[in-house]
C-alpha atoms as a PDB file:
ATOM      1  CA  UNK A   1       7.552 -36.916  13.135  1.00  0.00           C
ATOM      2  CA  UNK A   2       3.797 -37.095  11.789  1.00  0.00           C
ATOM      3  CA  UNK A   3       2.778 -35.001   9.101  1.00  0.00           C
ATOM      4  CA  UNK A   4      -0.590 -33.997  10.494  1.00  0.00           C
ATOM      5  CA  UNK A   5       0.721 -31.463  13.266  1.00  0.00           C
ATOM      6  CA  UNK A   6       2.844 -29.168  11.015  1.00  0.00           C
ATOM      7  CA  UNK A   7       0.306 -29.486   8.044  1.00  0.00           C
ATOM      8  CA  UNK A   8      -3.211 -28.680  10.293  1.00  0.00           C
ATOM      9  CA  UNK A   9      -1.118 -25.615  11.469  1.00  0.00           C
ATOM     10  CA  UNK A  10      -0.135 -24.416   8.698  1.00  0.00           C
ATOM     11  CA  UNK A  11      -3.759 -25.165   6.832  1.00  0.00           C
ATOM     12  CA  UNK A  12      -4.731 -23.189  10.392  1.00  0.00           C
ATOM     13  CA  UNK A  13      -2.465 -20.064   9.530  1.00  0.00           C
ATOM     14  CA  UNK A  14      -3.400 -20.327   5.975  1.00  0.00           C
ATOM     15  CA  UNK A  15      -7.147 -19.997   6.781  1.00  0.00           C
ATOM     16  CA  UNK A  16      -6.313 -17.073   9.491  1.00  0.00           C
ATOM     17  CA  UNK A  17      -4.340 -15.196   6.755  1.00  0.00           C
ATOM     18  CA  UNK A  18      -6.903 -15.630   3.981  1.00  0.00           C
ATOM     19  CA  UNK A  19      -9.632 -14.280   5.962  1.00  0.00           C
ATOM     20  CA  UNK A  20      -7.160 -11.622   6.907  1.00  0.00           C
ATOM     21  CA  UNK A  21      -6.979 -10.071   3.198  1.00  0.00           C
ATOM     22  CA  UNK A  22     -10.809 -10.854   2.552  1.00  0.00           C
ATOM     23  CA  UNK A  23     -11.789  -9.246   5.579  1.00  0.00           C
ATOM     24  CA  UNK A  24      -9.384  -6.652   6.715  1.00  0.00           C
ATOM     25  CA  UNK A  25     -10.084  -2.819   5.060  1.00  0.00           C
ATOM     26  CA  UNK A  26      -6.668  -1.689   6.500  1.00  0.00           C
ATOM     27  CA  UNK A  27      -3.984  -2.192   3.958  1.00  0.00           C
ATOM     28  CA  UNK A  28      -1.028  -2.609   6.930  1.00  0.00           C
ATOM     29  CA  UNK A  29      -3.514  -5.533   7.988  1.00  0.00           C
ATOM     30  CA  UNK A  30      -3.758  -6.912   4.250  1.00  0.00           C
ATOM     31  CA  UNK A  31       0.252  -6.912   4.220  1.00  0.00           C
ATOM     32  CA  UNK A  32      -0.034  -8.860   7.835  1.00  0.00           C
ATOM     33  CA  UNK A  33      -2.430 -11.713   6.184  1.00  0.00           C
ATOM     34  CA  UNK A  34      -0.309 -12.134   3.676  1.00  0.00           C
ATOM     35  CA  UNK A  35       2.904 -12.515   5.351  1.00  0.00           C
ATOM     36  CA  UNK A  36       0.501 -15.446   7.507  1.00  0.00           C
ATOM     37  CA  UNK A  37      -0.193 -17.242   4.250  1.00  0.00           C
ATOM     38  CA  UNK A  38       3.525 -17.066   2.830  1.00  0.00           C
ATOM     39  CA  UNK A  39       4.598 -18.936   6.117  1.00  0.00           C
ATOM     40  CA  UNK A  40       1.987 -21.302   6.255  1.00  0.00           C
ATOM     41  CA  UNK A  41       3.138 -22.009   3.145  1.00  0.00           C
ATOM     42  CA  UNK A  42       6.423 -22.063   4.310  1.00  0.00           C
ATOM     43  CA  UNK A  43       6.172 -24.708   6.928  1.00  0.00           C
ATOM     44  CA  UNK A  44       4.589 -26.606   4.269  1.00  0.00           C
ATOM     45  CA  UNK A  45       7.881 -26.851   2.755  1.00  0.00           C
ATOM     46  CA  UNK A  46      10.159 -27.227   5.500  1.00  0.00           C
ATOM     47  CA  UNK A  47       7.468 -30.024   7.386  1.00  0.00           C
ATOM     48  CA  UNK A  48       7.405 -31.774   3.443  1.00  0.00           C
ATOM     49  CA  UNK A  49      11.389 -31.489   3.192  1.00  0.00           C
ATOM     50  CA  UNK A  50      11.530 -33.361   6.814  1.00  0.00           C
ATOM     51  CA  UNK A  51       9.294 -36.057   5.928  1.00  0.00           C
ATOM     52  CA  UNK A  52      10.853 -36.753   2.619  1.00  0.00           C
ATOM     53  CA  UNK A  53      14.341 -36.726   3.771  1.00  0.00           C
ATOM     54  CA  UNK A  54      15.472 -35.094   0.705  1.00  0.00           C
ATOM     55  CA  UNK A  55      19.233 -34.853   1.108  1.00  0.00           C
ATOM     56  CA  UNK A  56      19.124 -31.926  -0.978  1.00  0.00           C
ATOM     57  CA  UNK A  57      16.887 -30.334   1.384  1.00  0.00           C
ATOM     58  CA  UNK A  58      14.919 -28.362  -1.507  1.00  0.00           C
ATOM     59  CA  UNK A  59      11.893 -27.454   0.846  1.00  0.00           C
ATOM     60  CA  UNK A  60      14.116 -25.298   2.925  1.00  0.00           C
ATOM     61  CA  UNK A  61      16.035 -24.173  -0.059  1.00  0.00           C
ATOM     62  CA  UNK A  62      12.802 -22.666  -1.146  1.00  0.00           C
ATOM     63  CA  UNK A  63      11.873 -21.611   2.158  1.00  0.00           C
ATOM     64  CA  UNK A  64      14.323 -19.736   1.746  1.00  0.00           C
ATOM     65  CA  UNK A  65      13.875 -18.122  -1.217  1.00  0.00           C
ATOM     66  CA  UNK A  66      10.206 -17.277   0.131  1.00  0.00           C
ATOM     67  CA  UNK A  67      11.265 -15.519   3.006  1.00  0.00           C
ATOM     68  CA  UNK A  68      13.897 -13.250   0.866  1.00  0.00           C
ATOM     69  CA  UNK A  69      11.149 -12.660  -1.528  1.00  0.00           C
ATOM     70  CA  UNK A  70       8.637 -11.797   1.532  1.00  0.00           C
ATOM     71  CA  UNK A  71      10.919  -9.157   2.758  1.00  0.00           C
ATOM     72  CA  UNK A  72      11.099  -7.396  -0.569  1.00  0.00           C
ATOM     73  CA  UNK A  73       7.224  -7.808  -0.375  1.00  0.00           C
ATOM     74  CA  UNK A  74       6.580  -6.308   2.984  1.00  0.00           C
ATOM     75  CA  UNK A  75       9.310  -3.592   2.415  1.00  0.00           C
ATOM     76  CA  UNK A  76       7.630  -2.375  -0.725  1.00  0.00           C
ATOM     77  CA  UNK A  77       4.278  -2.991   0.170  1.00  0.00           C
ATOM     78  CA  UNK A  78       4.217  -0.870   3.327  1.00  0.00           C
ATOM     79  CA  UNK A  79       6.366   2.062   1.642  1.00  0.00           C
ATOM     80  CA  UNK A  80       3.444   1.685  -1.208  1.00  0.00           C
ATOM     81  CA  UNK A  81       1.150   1.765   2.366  1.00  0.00           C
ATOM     82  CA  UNK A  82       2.734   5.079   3.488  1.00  0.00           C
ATOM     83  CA  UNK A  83       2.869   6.823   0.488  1.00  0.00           C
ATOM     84  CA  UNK A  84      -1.035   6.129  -0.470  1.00  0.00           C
ATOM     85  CA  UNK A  85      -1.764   7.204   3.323  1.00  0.00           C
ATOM     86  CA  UNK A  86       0.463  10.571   3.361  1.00  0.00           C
ATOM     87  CA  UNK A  87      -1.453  11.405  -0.058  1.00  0.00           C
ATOM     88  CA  UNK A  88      -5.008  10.344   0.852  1.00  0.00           C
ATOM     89  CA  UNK A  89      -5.437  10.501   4.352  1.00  0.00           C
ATOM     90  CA  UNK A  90      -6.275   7.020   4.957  1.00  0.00           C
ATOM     91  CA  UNK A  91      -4.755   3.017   4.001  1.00  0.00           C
ATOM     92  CA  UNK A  92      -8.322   1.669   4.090  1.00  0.00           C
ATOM     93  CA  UNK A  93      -8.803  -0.365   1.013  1.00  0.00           C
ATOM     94  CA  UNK A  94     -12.248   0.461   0.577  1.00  0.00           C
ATOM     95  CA  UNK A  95     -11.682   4.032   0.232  1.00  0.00           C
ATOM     96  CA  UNK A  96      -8.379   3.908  -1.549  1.00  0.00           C
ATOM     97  CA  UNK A  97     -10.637   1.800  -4.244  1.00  0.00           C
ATOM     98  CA  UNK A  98     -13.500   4.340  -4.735  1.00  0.00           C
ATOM     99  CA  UNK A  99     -11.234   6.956  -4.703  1.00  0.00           C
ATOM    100  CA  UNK A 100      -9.689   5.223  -7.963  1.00  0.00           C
ATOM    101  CA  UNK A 101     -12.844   4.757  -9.607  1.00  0.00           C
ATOM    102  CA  UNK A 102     -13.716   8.710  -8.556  1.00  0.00           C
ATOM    103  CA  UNK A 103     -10.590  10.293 -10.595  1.00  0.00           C
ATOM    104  CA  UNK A 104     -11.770  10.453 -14.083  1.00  0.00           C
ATOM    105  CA  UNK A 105     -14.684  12.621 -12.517  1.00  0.00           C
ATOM    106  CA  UNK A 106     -12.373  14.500 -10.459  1.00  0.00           C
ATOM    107  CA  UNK A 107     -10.606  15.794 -13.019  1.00  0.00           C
ATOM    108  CA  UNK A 108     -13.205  18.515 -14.500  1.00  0.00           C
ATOM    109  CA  UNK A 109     -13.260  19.482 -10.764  1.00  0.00           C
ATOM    110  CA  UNK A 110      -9.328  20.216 -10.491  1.00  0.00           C
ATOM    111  CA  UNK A 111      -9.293  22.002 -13.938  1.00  0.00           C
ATOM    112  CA  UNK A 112     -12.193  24.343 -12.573  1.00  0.00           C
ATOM    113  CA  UNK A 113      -9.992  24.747  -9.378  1.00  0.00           C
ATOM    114  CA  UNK A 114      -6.936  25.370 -11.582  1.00  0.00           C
ATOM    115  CA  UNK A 115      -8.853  27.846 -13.499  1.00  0.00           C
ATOM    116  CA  UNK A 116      -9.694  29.695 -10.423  1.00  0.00           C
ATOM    117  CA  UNK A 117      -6.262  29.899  -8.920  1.00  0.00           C
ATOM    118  CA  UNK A 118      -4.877  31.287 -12.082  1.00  0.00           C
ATOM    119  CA  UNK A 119      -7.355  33.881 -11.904  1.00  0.00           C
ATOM    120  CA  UNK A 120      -6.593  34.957  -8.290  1.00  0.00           C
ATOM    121  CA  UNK A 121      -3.405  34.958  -9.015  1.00  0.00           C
ATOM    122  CA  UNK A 122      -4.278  37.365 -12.111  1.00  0.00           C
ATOM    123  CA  UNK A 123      -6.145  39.581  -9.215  1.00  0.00           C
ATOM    124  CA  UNK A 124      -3.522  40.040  -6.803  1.00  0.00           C
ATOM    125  CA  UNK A 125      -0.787  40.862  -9.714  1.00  0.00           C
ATOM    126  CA  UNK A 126      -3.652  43.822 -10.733  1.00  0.00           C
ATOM    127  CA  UNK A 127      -3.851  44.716  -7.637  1.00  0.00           C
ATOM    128  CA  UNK A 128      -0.107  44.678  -6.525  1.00  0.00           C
ATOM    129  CA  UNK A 129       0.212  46.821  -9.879  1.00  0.00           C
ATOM    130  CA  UNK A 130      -2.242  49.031  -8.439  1.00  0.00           C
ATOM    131  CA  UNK A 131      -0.661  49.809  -5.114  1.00  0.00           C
ATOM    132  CA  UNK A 132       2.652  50.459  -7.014  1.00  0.00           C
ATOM    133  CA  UNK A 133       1.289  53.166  -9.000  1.00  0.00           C
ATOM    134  CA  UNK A 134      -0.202  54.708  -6.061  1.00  0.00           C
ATOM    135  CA  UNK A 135       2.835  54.397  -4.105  1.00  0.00           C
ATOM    136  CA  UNK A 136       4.725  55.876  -6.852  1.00  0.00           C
ATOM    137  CA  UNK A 137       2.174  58.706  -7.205  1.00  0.00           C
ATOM    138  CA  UNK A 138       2.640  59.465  -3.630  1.00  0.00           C
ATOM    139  CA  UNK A 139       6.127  59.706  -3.672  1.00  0.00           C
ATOM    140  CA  UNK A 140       6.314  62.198  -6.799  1.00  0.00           C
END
């Protein structure tokens, strides 16, 4: 077997995946690229492991490996994915970053909003007080 095929295609997936993550502004599609890269990488190994005839066959020991820790990868990442999207409304990277860089301004917002629910919630206990003394004034 010649090198050449398995390594162009996987320099060919490598490319694809790495303009994936610099491109790509949805985070599922990030996740995607990278999983592209990580088996690129992984023919690498197995293609390397053939043409060496390693009798320990440590290319697709590690291959492996790579895949196990790819799983883990992708199953975190997208629950990471889903979490950031049921919070924010969106999984585009973009966003998710300016959003970040928003939150130390934010926060004299949500103490002014916190400020005013507490004193709504001071109105309607006056006024729930209110229409308990009437009520009790009616009924005496």
């Amino acid at each position: 077997m010649h090198l050449a095929y398995p390594a162009v295609l996987a320099a060919l997936l490598f490319c694809t995946g790495l303009y994936g993550v610099l491109a790509r502004r949805n985070a599922i599609l990030v996740l995607m690229s990278v999983e592209l890269m990580l088996n690129a990488v992984n023919l690498n190994l197995v293609a390397f492991d053939v043409w060496l005839r390693d009798t320990l066959h440590a290319g697709q020991a590690l291959t492996l490996f790579v895949i196990a820790v790819a799983a883990a990868e992708i199953g975190i990442g997208l629950a990471i994915v889903l979490m950031v999207y049921r919070d924010r409304g969106t999984s585009d990277v973009d966003r998710l970053r300016d959003s970040v860089e928003s939150d130390a301004t934010d926060d004299a917002a949500a103490e002014s909003v916190e400020a005013e629910a507490e004193a709504e919630a001071a109105a309607r206990t006056k006024a729930r007080a209110k229409a308990r003394a009437k009520k009790a004034e009616a009924t005496a």
